[in-house]
Protein backbone atom coordinates (compact mmCIF):
# COMPACT_ATOMS: atom_id res chain seq x y z
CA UNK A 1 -4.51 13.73 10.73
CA UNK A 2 -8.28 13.50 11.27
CA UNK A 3 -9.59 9.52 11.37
CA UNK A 4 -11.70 10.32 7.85
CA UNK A 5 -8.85 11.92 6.01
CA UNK A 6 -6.35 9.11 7.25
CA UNK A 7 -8.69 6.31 6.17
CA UNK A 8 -9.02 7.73 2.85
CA UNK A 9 -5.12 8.23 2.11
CA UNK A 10 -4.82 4.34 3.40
CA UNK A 11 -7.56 3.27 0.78
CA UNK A 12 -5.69 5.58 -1.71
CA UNK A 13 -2.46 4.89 -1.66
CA UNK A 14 -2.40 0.67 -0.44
CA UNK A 15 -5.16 0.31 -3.38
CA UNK A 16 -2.42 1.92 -6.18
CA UNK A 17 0.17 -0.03 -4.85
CA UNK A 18 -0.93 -3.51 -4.64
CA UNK A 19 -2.71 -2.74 -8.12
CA UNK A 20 1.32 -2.37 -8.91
CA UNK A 21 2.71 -4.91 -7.35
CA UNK A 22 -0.06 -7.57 -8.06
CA UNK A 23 0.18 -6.72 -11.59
CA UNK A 24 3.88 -7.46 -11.72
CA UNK A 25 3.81 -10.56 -9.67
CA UNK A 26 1.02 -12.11 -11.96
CA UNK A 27 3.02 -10.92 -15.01
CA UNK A 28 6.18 -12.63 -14.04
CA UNK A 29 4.68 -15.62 -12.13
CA UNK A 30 2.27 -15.52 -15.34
CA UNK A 31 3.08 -14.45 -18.31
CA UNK A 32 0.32 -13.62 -20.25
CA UNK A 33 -1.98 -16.38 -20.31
CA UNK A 34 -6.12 -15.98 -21.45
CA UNK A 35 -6.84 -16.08 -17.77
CA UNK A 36 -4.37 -13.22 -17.00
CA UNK A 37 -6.85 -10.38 -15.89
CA UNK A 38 -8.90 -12.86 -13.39
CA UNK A 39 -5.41 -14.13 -12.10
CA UNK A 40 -4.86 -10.84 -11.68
CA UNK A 41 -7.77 -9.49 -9.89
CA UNK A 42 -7.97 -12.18 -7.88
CA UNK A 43 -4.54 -11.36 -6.36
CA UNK A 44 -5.12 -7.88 -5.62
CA UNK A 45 -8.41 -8.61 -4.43
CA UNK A 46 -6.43 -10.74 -1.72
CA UNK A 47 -3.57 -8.74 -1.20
CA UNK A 48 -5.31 -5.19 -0.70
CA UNK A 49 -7.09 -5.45 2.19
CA UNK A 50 -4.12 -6.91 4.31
CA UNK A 51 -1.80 -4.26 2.70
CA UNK A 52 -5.28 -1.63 3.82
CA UNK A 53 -5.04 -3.25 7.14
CA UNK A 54 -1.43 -2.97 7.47
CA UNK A 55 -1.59 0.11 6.68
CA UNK A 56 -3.80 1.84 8.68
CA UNK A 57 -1.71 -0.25 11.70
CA UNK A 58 1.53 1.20 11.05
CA UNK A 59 0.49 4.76 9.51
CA UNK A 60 0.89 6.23 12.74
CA UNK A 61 4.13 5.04 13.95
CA UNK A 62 5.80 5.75 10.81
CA UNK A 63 4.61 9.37 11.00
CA UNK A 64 6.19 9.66 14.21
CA UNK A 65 9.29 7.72 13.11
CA UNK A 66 9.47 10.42 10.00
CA UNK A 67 8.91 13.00 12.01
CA UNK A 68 12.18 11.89 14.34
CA UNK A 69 13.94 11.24 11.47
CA UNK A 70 13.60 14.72 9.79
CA UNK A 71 14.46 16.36 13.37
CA UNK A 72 17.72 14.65 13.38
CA UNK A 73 18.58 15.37 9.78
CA UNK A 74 17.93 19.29 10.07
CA UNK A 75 16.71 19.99 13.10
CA UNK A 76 13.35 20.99 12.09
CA UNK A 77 10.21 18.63 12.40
């Protein structure tokens, strides 16, 4: 996958899922209190570039890992 393309999916995808996962966390931790949305943000705005970083680290050795994976399963890759 070309450096540009593969930064983009990492920005894509971590962003979505921290949004997720922060959100939860800060609900249950939370509740709702009159704070809730800066709680919130602040959270994510923490968590997403170490999940971006992460990543972009580990992208490529869980494509290969997949890719083994899927050969073993049915042969193909």
């Amino acid at each position: 996958m070309p450096r540009k393309a593969r930064l983009i999916l990492i920005v894509l995808m971590t962003s979505v899922m921290v949004l997720m996962v922060t959100l939860i966390a800060t609900l249950i931790n939370l509740g709702l209190p009159s704070d809730f949305v800066v709680q919130w943000m602040k959270a994510y705005f923490i968590a997403w570039p170490i999940a971006a970083a992460t990543g972009y680290l580990v992208m490529p050795s869980a494509r290969r890992l997949t890719d083994r994976i899927l050969t073993r399963i049915d042969g193909t890759a």
